[in-house]
N, C-alpha and C. Protein backbone atom coordinates (compact mmCIF):
# COMPACT_ATOMS: atom_id res chain seq x y z
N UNK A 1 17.86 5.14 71.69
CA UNK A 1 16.95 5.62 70.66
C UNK A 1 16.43 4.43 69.87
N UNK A 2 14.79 4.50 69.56
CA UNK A 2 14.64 3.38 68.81
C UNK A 2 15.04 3.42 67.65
N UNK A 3 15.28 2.24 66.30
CA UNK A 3 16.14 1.91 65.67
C UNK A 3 14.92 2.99 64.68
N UNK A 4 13.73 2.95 64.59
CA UNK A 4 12.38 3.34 63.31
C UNK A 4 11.81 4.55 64.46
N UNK A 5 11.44 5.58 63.30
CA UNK A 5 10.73 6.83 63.75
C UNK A 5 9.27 6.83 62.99
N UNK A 6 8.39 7.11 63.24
CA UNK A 6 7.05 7.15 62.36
C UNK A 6 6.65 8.14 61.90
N UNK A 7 6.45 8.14 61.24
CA UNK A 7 5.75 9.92 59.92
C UNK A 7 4.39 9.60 59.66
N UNK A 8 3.31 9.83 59.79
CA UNK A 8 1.78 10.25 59.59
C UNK A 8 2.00 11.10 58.81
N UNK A 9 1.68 10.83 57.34
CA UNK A 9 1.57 12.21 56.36
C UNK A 9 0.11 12.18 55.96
N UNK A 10 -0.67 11.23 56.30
CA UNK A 10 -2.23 11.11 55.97
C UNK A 10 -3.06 12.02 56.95
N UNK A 11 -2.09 12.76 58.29
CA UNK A 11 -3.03 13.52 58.61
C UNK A 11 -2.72 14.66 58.87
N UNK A 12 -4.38 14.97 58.74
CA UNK A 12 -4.53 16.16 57.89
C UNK A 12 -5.35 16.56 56.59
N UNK A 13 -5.25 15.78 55.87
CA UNK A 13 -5.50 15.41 54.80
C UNK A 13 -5.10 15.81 53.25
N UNK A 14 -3.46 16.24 53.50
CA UNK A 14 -2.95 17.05 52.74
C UNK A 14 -2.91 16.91 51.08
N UNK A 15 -2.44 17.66 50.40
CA UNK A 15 -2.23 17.53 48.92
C UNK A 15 -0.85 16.58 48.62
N UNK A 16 -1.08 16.04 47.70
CA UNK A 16 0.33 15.02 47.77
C UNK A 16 1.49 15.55 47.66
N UNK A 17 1.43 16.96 46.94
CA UNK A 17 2.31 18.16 46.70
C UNK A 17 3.15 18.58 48.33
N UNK A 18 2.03 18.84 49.11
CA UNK A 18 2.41 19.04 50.57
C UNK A 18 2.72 17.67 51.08
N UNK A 19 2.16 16.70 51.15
CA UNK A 19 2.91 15.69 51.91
C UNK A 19 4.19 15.09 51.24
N UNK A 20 4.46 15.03 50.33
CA UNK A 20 5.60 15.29 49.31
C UNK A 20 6.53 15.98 49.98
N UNK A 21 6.19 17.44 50.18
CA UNK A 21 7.36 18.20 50.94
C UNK A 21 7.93 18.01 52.19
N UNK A 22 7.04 17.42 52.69
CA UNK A 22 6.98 17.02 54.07
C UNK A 22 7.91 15.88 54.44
N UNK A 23 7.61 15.24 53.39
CA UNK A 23 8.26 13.62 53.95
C UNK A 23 9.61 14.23 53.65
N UNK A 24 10.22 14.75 52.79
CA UNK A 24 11.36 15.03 52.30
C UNK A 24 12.17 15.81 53.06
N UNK A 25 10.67 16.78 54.41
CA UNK A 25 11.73 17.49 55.06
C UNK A 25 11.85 16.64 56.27
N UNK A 26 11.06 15.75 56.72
CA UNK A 26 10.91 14.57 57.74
C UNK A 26 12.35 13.94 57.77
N UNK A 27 12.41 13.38 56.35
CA UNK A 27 13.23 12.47 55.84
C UNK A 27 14.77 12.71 56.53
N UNK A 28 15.14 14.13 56.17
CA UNK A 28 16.21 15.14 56.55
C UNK A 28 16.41 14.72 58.16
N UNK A 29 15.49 15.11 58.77
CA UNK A 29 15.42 15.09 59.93
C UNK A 29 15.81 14.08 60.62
N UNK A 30 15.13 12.86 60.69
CA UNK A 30 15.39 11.73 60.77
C UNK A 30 16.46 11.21 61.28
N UNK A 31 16.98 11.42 59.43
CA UNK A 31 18.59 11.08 59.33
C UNK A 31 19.33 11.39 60.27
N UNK A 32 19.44 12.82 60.36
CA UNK A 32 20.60 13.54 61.02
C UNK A 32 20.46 13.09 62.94
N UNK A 33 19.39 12.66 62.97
CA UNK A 33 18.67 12.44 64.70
C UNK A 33 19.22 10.98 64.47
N UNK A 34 19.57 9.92 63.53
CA UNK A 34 21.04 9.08 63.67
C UNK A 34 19.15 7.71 63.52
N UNK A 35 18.00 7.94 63.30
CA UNK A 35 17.35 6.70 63.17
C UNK A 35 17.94 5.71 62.01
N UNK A 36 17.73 4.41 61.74
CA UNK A 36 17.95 3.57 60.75
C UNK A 36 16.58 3.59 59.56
N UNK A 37 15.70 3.71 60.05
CA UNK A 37 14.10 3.72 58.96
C UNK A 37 13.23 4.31 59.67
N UNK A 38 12.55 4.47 58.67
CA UNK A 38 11.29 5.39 59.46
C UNK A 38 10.16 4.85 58.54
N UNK A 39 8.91 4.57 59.33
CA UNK A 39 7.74 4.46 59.03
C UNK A 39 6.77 5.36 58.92
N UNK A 40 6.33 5.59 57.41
CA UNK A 40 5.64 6.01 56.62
C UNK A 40 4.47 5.70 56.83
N UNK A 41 3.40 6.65 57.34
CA UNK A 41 1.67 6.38 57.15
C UNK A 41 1.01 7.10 56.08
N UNK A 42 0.78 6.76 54.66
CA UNK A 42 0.52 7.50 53.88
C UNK A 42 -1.35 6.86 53.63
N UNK A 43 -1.78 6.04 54.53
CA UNK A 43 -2.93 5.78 53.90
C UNK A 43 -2.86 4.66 52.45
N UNK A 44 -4.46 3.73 52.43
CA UNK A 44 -4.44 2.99 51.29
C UNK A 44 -5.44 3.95 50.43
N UNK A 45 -6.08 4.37 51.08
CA UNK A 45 -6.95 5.41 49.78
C UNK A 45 -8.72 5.36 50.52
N UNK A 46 -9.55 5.75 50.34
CA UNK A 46 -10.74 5.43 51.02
C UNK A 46 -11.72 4.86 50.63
N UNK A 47 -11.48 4.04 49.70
CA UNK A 47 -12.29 3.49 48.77
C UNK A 47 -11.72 1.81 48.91
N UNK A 48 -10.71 1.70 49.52
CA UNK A 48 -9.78 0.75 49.73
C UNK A 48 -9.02 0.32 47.97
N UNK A 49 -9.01 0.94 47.38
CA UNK A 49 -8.72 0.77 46.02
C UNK A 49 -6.74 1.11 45.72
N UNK A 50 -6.53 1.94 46.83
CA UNK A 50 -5.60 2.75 46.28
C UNK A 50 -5.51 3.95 45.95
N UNK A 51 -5.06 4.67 47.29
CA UNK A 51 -4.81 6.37 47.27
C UNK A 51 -4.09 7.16 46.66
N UNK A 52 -4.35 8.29 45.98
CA UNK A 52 -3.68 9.39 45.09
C UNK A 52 -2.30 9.30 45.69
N UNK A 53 -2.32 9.51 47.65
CA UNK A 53 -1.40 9.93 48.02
C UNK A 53 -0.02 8.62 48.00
N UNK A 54 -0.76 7.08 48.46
CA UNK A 54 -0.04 6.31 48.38
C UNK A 54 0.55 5.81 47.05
N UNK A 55 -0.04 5.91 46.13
CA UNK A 55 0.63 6.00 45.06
C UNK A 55 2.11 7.03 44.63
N UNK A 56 1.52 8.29 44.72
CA UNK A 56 2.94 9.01 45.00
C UNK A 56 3.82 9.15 45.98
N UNK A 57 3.66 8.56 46.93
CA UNK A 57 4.35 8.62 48.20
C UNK A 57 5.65 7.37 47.45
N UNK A 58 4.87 6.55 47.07
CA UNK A 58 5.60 4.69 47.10
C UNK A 58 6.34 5.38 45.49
N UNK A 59 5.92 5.69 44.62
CA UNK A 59 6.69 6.27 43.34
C UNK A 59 7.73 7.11 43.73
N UNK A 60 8.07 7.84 44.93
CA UNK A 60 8.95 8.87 45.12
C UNK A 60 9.59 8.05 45.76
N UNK A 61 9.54 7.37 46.58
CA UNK A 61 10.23 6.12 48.07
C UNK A 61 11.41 5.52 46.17
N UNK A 62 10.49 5.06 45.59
CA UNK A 62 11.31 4.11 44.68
C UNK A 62 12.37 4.66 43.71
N UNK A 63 11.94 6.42 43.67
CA UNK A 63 13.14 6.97 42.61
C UNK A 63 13.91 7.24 44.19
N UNK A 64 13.59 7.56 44.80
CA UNK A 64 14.82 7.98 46.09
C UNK A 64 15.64 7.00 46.30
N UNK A 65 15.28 5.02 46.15
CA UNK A 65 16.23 4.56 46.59
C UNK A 65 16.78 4.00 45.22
N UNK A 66 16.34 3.82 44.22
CA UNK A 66 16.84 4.16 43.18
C UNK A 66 18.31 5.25 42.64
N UNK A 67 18.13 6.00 43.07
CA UNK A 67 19.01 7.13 43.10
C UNK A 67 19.98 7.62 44.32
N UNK A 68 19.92 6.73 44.95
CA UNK A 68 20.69 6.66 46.32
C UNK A 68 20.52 7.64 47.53
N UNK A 69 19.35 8.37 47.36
CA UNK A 69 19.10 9.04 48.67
C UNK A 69 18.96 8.41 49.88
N UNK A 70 17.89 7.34 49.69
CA UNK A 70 17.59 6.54 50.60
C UNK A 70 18.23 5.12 50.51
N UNK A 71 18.65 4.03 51.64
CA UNK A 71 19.58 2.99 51.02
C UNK A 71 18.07 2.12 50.13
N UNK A 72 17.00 1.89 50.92
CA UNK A 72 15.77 1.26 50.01
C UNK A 72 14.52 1.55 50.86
N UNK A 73 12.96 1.01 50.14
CA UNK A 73 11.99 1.30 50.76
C UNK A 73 11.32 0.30 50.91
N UNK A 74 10.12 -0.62 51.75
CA UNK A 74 9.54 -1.54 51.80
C UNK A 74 8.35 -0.84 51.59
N UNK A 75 7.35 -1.43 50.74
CA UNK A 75 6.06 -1.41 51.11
C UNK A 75 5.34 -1.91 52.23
N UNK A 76 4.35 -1.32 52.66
CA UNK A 76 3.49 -2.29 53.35
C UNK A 76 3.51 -3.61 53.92
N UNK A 77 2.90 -4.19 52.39
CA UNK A 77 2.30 -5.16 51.76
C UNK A 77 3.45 -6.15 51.84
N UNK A 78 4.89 -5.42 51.27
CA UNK A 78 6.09 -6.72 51.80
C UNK A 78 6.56 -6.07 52.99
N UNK A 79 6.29 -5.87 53.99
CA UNK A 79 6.98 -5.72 55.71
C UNK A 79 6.50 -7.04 55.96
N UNK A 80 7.41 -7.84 55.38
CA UNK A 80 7.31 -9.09 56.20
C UNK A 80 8.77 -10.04 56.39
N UNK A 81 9.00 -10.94 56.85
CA UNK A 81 10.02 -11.71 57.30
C UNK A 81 10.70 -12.52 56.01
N UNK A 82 9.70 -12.22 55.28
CA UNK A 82 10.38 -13.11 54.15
C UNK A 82 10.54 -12.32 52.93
N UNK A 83 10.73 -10.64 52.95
CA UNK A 83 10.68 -10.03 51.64
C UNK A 83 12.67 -9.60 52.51
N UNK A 84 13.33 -10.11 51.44
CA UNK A 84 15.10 -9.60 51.88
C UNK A 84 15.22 -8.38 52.35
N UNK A 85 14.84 -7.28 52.17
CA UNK A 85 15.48 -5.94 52.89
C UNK A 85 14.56 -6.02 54.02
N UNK A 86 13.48 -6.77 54.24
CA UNK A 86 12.67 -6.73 55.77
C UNK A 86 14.13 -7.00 57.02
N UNK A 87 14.19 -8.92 56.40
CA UNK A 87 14.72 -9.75 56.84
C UNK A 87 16.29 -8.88 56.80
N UNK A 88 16.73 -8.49 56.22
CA UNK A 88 18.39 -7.76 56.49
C UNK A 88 17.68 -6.51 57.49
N UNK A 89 16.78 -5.98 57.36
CA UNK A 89 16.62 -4.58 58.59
C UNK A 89 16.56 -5.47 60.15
N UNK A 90 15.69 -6.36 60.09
CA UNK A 90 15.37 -7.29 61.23
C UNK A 90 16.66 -7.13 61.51
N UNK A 91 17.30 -8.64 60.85
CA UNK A 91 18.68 -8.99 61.57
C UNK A 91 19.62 -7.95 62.33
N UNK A 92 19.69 -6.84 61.55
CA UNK A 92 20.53 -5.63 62.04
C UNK A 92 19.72 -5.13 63.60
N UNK A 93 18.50 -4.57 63.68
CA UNK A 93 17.76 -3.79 64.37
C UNK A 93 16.37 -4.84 64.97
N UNK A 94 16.88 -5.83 66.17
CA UNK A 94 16.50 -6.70 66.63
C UNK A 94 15.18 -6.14 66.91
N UNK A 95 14.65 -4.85 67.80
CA UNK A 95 13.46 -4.60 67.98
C UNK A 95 12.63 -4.20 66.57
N UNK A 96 12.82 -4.10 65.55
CA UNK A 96 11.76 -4.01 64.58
C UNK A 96 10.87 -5.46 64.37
N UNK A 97 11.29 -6.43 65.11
CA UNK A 97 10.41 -7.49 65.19
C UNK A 97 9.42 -7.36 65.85
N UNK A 98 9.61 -6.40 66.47
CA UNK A 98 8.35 -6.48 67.70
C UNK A 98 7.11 -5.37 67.09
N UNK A 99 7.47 -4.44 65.62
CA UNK A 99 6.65 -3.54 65.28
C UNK A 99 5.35 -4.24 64.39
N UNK A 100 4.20 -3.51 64.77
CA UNK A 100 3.01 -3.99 65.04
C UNK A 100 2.51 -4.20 63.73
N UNK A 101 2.96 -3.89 62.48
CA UNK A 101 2.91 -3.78 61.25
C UNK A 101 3.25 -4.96 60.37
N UNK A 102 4.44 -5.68 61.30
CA UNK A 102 5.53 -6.33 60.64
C UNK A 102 4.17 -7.65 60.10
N UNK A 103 4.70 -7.96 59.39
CA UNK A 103 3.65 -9.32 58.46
C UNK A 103 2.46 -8.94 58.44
N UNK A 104 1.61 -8.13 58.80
CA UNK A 104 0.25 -7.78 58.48
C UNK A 104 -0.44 -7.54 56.84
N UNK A 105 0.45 -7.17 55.95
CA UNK A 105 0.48 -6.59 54.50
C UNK A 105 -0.38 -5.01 54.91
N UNK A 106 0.05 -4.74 55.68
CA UNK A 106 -0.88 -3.43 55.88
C UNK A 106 0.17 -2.09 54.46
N UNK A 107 -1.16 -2.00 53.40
CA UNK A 107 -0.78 -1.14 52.11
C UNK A 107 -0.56 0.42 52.55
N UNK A 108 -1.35 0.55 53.72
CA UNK A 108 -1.60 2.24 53.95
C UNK A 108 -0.05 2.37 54.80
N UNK A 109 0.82 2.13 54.49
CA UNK A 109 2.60 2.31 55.21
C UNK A 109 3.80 1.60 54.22
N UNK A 110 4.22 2.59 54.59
CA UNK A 110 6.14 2.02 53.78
C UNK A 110 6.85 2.15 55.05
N UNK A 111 8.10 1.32 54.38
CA UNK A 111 8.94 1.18 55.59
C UNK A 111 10.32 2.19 54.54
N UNK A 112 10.97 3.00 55.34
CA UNK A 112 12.40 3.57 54.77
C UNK A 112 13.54 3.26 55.13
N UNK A 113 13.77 2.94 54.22
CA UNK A 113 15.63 2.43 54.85
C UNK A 113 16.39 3.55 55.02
N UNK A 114 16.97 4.46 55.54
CA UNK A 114 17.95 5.64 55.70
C UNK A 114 19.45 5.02 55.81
């Protein structure tokens, strides 16, 4: 099984309310199917400014690992080799080097630590 599962909550084009629920029931899922993180597509917004949805998506990622649901969350923007919880997921889960995201700063994705 690969080590990361991917979640698309941008399509569709849901309410953040619904993709909210979603990720949370994703999230569940995930877990119990034994992945290490899962990648989050929540979109940067369409204006390239910054989306309603990515905004609440990345505010909920941060009280979840905050509060110990999740162990932590990466943005985007740090999925790279040199932000520490990248570099500790790497080391652990050798093929996340090879994911197509990794150092790009791509904003429209989080990474989840489970």
């Amino acid at each position: 099984m690969p080590a990361m599962k991917t979640i698309n909550l941008e399509e569709g084009r849901p309410s953040v309310a619904s993709a909210s629920s979603r990720l949370l029931d994703q999230l569940r899922l995930v877990q119990q199917q034994g992945y290490a993180a899962v990648k989050v597509i929540h979109g940067y917004g369409s204006h390239g400014v910054g989306g309603e949805l990515r905004i609440a998506i990345q505010g909920m990622l941060a009280r979840m690992a905050q509060s110990g649901d999740i162990q932590a969350f990466v943005a985007g923007e740090d999925w790279r080799i040199s932000d520490e919880t990248t570099w500790r997921l790497v080391q652990r889960y050798r093929e996340l080097k090879q994911d197509r995201d990794l150092g790009k700063g791509n904003r429209g994705i989080s990474i989840v630590v489970l």
